[in-house]
PDB file of N, CA and C in Angstrom:
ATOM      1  N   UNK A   1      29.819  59.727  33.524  1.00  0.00           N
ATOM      2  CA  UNK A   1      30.606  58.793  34.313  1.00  0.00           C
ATOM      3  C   UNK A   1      29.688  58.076  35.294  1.00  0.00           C
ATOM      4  N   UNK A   2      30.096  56.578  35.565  1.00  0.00           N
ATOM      5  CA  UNK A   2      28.767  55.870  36.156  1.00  0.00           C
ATOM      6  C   UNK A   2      29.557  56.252  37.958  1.00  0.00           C
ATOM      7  N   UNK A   3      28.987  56.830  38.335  1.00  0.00           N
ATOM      8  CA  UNK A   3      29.114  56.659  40.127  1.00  0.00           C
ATOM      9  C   UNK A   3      29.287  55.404  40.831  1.00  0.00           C
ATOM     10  N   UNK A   4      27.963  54.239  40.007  1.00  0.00           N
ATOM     11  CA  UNK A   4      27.607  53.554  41.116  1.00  0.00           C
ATOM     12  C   UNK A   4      28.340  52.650  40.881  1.00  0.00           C
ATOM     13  N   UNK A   5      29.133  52.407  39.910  1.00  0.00           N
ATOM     14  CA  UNK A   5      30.641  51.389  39.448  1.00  0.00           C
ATOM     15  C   UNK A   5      30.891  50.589  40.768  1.00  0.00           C
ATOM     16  N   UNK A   6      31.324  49.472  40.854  1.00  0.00           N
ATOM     17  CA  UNK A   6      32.218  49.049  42.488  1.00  0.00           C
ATOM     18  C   UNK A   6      33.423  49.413  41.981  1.00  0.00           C
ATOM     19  N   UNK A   7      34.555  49.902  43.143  1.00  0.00           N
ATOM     20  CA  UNK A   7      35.548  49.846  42.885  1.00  0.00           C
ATOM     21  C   UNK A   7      36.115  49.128  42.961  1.00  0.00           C
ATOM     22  N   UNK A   8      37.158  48.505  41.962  1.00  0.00           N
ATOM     23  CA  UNK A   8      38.158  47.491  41.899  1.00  0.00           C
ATOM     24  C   UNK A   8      39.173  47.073  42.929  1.00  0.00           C
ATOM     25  N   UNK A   9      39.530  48.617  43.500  1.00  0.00           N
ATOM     26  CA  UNK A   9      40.498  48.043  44.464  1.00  0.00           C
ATOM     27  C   UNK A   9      39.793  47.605  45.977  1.00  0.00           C
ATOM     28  N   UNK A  10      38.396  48.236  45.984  1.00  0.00           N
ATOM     29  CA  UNK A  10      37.943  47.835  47.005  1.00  0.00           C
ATOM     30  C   UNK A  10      37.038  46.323  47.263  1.00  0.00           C
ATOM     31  N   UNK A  11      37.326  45.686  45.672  1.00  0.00           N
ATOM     32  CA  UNK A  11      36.690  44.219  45.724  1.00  0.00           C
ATOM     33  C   UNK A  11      37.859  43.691  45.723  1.00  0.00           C
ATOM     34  N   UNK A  12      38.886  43.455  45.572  1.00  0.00           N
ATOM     35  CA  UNK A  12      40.171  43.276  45.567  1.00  0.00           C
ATOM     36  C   UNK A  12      40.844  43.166  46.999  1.00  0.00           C
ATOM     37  N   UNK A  13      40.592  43.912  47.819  1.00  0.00           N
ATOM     38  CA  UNK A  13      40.543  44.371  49.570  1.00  0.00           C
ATOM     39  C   UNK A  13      39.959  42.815  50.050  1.00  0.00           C
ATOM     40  N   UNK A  14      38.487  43.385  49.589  1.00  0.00           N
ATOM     41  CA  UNK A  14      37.813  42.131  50.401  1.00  0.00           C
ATOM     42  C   UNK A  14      37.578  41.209  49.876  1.00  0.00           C
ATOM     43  N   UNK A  15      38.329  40.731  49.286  1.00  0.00           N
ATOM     44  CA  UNK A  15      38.658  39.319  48.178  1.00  0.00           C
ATOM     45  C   UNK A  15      39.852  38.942  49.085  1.00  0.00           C
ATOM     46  N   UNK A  16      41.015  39.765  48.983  1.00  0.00           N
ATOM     47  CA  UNK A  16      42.208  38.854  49.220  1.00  0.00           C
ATOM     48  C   UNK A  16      42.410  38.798  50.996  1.00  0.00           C
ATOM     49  N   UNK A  17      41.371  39.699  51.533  1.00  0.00           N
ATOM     50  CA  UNK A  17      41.514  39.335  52.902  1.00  0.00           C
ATOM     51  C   UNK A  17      40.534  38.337  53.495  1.00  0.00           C
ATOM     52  N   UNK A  18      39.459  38.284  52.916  1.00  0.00           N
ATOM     53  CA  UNK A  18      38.720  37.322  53.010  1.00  0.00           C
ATOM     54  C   UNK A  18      39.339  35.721  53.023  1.00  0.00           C
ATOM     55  N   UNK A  19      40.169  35.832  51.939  1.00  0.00           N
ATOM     56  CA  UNK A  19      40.643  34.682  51.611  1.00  0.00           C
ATOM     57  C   UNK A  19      41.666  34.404  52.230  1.00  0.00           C
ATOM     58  N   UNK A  20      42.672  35.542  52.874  1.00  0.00           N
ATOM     59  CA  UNK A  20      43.657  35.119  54.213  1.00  0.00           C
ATOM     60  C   UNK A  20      43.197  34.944  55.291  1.00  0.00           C
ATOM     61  N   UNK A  21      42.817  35.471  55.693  1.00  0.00           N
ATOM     62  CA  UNK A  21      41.798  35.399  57.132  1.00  0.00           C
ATOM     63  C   UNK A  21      40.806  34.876  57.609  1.00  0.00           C
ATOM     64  N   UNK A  22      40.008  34.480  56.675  1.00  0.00           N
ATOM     65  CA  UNK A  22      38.412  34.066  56.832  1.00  0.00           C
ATOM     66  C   UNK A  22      37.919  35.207  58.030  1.00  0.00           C
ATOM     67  N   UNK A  23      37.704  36.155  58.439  1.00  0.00           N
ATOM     68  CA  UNK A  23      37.378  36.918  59.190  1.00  0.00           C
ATOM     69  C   UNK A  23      36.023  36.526  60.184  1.00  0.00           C
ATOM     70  N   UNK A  24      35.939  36.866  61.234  1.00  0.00           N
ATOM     71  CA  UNK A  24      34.662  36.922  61.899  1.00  0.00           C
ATOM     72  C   UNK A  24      34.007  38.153  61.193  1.00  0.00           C
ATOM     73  N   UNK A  25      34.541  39.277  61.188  1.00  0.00           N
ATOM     74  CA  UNK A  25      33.858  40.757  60.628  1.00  0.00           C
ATOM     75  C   UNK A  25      34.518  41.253  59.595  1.00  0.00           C
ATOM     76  N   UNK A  26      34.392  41.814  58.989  1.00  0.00           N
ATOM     77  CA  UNK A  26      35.362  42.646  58.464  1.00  0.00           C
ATOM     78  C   UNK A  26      34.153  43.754  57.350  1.00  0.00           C
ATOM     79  N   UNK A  27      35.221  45.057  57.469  1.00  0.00           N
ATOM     80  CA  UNK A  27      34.234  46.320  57.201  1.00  0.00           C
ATOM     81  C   UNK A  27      35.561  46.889  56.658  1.00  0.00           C
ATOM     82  N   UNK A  28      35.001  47.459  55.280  1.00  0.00           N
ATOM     83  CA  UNK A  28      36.333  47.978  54.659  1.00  0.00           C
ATOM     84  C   UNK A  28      35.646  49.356  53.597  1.00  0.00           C
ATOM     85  N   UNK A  29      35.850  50.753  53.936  1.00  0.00           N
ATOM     86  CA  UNK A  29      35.485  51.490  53.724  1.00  0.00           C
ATOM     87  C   UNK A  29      36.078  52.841  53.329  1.00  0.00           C
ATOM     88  N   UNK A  30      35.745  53.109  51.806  1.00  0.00           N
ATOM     89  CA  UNK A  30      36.191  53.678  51.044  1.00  0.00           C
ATOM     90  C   UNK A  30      36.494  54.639  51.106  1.00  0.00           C
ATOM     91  N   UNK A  31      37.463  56.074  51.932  1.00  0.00           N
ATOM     92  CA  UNK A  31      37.510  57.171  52.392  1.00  0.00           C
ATOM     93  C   UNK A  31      37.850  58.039  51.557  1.00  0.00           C
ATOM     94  N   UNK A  32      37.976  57.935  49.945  1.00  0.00           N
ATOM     95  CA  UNK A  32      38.475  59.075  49.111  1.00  0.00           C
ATOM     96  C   UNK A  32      37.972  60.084  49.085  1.00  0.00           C
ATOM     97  N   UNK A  33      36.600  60.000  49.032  1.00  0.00           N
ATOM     98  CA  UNK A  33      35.833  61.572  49.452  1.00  0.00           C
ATOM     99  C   UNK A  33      36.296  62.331  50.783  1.00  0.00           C
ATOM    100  N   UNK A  34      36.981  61.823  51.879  1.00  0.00           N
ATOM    101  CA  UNK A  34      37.257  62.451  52.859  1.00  0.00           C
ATOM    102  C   UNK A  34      38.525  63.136  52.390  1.00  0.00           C
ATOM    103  N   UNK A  35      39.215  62.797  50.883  1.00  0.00           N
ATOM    104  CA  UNK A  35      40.580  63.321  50.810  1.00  0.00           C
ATOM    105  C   UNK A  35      40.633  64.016  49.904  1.00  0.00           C
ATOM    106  N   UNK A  36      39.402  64.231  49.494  1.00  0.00           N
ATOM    107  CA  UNK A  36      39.269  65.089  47.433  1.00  0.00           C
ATOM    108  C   UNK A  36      40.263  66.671  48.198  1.00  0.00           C
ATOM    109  N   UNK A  37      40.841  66.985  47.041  1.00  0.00           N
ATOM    110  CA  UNK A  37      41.604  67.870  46.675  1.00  0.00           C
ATOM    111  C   UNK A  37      43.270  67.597  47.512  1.00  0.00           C
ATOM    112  N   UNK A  38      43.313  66.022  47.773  1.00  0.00           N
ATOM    113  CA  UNK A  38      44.725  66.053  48.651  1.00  0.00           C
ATOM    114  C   UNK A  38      45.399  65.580  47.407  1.00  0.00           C
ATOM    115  N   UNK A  39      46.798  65.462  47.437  1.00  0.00           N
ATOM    116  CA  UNK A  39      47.428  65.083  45.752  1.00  0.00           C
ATOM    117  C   UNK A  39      47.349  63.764  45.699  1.00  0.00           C
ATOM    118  N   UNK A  40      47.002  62.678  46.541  1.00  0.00           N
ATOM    119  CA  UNK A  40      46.730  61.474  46.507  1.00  0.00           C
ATOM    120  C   UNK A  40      45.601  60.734  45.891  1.00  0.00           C
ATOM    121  N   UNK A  41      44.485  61.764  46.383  1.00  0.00           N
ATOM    122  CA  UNK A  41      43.133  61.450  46.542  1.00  0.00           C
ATOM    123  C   UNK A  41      42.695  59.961  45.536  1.00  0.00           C
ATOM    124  N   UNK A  42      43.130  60.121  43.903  1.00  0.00           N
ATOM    125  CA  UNK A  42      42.870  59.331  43.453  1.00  0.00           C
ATOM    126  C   UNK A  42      43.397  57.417  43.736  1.00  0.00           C
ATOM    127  N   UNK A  43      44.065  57.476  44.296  1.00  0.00           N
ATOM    128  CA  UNK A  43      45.194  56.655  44.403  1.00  0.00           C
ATOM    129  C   UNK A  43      44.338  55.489  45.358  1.00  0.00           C
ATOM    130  N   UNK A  44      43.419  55.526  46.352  1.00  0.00           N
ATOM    131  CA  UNK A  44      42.713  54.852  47.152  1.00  0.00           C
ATOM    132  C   UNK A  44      43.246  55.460  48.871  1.00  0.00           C
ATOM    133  N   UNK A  45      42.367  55.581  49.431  1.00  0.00           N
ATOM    134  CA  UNK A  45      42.249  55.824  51.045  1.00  0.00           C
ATOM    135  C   UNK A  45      41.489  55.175  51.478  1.00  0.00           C
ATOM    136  N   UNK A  46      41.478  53.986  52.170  1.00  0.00           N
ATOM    137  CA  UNK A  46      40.665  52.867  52.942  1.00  0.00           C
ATOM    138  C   UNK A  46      40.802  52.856  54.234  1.00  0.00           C
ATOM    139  N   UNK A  47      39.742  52.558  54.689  1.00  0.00           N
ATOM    140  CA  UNK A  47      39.931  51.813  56.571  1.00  0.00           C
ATOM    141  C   UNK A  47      39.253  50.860  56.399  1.00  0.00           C
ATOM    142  N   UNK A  48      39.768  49.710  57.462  1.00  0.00           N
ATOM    143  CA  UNK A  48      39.858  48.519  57.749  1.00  0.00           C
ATOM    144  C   UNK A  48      39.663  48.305  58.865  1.00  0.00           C
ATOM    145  N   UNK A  49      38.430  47.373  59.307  1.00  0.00           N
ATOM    146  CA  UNK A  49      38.557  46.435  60.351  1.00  0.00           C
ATOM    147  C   UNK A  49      38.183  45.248  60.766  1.00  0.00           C
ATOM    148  N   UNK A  50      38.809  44.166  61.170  1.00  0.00           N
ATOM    149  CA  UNK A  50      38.602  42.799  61.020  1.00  0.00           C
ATOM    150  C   UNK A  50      38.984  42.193  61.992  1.00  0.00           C
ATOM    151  N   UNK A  51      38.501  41.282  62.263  1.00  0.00           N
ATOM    152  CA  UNK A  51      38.323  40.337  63.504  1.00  0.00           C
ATOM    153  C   UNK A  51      38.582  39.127  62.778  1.00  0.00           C
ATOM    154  N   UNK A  52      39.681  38.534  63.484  1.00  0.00           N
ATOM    155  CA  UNK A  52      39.945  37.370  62.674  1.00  0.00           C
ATOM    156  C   UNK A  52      40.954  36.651  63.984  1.00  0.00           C
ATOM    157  N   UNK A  53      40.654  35.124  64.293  1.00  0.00           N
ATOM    158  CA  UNK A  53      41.473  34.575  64.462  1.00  0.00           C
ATOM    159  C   UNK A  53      43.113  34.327  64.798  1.00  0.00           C
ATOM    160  N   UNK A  54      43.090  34.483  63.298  1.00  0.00           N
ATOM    161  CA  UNK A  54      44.690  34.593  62.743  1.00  0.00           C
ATOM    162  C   UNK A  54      45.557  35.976  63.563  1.00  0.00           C
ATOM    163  N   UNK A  55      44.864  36.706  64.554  1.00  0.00           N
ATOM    164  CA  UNK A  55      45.723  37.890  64.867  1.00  0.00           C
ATOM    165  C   UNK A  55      45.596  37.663  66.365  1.00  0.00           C
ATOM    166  N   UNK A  56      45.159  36.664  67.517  1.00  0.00           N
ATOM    167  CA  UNK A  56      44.832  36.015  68.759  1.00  0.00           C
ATOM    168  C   UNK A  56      46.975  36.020  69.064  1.00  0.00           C
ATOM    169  N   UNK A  57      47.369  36.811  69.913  1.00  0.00           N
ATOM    170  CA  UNK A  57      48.783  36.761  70.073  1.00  0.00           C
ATOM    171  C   UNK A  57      49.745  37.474  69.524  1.00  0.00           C
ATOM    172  N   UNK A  58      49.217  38.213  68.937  1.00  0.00           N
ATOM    173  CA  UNK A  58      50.109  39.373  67.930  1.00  0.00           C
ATOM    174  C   UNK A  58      49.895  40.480  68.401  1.00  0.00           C
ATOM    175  N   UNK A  59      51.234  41.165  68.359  1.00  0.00           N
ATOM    176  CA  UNK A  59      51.026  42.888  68.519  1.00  0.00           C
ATOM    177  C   UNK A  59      50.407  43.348  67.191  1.00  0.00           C
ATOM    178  N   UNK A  60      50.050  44.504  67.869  1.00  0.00           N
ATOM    179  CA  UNK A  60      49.639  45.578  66.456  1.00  0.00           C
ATOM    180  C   UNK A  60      50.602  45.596  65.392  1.00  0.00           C
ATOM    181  N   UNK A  61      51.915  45.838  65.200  1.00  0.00           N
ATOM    182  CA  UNK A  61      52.837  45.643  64.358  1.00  0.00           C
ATOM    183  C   UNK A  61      53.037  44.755  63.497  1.00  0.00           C
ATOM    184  N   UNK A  62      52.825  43.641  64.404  1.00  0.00           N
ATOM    185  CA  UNK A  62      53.174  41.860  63.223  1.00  0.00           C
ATOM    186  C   UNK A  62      51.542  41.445  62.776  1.00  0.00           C
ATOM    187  N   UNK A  63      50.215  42.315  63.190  1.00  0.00           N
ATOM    188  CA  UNK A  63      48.899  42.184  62.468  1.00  0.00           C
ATOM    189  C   UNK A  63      48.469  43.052  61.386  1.00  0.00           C
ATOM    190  N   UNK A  64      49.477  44.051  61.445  1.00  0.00           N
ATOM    191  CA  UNK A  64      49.617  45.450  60.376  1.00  0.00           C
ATOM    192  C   UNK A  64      50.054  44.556  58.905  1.00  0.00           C
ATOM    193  N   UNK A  65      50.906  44.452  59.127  1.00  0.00           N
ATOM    194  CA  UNK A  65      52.368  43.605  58.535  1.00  0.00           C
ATOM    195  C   UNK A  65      51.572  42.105  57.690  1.00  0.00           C
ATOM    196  N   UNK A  66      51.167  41.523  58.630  1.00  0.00           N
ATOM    197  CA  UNK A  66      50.072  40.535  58.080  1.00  0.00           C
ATOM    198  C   UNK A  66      48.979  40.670  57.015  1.00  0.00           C
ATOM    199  N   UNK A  67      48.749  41.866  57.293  1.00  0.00           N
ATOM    200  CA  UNK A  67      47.323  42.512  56.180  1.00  0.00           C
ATOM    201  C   UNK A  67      48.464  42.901  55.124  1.00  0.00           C
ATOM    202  N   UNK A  68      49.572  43.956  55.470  1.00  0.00           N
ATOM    203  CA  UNK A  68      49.994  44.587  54.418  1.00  0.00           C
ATOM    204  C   UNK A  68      50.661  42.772  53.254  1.00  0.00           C
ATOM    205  N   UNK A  69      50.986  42.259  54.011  1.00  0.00           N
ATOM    206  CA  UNK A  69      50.956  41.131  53.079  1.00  0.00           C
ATOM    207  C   UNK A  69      50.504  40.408  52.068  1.00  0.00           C
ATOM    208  N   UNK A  70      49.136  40.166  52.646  1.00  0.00           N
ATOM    209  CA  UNK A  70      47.641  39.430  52.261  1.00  0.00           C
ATOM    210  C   UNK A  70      47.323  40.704  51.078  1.00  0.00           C
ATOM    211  N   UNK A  71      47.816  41.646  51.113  1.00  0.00           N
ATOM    212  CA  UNK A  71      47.065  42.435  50.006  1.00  0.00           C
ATOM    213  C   UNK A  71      48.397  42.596  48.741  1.00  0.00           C
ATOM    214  N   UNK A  72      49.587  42.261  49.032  1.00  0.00           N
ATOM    215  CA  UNK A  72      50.400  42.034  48.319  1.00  0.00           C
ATOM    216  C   UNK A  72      50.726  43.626  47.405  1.00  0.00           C
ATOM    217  N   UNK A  73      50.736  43.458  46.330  1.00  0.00           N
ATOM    218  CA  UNK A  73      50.967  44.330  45.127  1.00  0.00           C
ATOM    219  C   UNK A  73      49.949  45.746  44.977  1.00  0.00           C
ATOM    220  N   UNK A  74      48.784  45.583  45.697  1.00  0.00           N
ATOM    221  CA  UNK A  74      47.470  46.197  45.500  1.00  0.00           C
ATOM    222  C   UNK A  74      48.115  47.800  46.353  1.00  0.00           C
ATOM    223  N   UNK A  75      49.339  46.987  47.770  1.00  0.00           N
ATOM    224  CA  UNK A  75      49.462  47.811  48.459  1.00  0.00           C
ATOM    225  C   UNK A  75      50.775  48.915  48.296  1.00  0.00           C
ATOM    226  N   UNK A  76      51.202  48.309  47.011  1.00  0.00           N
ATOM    227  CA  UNK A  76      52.545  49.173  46.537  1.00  0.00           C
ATOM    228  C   UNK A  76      51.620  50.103  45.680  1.00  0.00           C
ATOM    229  N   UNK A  77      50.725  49.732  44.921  1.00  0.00           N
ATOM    230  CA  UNK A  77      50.411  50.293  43.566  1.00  0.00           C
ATOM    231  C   UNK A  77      49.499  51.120  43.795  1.00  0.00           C
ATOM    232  N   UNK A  78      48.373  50.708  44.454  1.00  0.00           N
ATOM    233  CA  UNK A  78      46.976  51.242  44.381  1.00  0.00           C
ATOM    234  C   UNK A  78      46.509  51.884  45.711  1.00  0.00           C
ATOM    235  N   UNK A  79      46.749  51.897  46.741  1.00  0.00           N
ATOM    236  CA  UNK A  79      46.502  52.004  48.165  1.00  0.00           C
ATOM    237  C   UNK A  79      47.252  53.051  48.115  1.00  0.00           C
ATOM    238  N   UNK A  80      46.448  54.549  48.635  1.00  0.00           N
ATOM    239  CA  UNK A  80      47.737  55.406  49.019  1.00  0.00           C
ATOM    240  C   UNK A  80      48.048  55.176  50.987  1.00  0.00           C
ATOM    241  N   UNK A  81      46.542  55.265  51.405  1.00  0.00           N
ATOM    242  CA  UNK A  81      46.372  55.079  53.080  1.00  0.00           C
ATOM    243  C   UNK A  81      45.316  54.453  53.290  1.00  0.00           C
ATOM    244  N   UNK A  82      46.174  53.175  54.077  1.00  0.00           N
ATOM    245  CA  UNK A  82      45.096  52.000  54.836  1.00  0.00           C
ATOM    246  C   UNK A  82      44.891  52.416  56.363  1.00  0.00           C
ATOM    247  N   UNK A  83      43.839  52.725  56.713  1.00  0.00           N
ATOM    248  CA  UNK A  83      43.888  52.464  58.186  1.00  0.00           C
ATOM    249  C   UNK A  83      43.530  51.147  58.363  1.00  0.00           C
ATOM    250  N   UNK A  84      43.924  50.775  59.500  1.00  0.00           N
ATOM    251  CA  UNK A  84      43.808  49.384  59.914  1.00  0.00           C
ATOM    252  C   UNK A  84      43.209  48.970  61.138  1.00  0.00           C
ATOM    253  N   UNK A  85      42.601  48.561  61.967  1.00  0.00           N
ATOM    254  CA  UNK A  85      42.140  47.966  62.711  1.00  0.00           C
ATOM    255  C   UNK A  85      41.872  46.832  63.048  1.00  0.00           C
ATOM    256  N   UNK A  86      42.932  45.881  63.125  1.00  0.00           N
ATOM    257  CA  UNK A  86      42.921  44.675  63.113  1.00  0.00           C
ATOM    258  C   UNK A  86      42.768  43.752  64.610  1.00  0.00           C
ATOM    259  N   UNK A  87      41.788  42.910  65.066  1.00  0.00           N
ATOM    260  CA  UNK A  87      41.579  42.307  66.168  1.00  0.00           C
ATOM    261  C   UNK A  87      41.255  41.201  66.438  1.00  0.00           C
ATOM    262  N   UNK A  88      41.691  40.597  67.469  1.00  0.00           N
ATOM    263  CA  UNK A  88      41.580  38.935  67.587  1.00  0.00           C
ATOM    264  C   UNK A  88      39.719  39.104  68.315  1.00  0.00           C
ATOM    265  N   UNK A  89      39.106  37.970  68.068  1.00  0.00           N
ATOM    266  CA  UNK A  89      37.687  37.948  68.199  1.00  0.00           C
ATOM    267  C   UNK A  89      37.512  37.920  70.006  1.00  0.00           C
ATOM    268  N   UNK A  90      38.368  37.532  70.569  1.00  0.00           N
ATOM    269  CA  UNK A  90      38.215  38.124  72.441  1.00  0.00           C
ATOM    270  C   UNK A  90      38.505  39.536  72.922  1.00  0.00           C
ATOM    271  N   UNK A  91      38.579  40.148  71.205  1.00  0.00           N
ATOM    272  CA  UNK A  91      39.362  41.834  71.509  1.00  0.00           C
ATOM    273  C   UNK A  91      38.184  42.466  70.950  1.00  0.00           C
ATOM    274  N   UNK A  92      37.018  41.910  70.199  1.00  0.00           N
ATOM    275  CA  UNK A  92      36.038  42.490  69.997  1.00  0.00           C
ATOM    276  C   UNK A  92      34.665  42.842  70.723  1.00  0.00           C
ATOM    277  N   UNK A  93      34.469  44.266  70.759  1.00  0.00           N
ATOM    278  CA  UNK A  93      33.166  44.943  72.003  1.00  0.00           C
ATOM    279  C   UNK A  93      32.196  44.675  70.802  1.00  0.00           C
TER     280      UNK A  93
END
């Protein structure tokens, strides 16, 4: 089995957020090894964080909501747990 494969859902991530957001940053990182032997594990475990514009006036809730959008179908099917970290670029240290 090839290891060094990219994963699909994680070019898929930063494809369709890229393309909603245009981001200042964004870092999106693959956590399934942190979950081997949970009954999910295969399913995808990601964290997320992005600096973008588009979230300048929004609570955490309606910028959650925004991503879970932008990723559409990926996030019913393939995503078991996104963390998220989403921030307007005057919210970034």
């Amino acid at each position: 089995m090839d290891t060094t494969a990219p994963d699909p859902r994680l070019q898929y991530l930063q494809t369709h957020v890229q393309a909603e957001f245009r981001p200042l940053q964004l870092e999106i990182r693959d956590d399934g090894a942190r979950h081997a032997g949970h009954a999910h594990a295969g399913r995808g475990h990601y964290s997320m964080r992005i600096v973008a514009a588009a979230f300048a006036g929004k609570d955490r809730l309606q910028r959650h909501r925004m991503v879970y959008a932008a990723l559409g179908d990926l996030q019913q099917a393939d995503i078991h747990a996104l963390s998220i970290q989403a921030l307007a670029p005057d919210e970034c240290h």
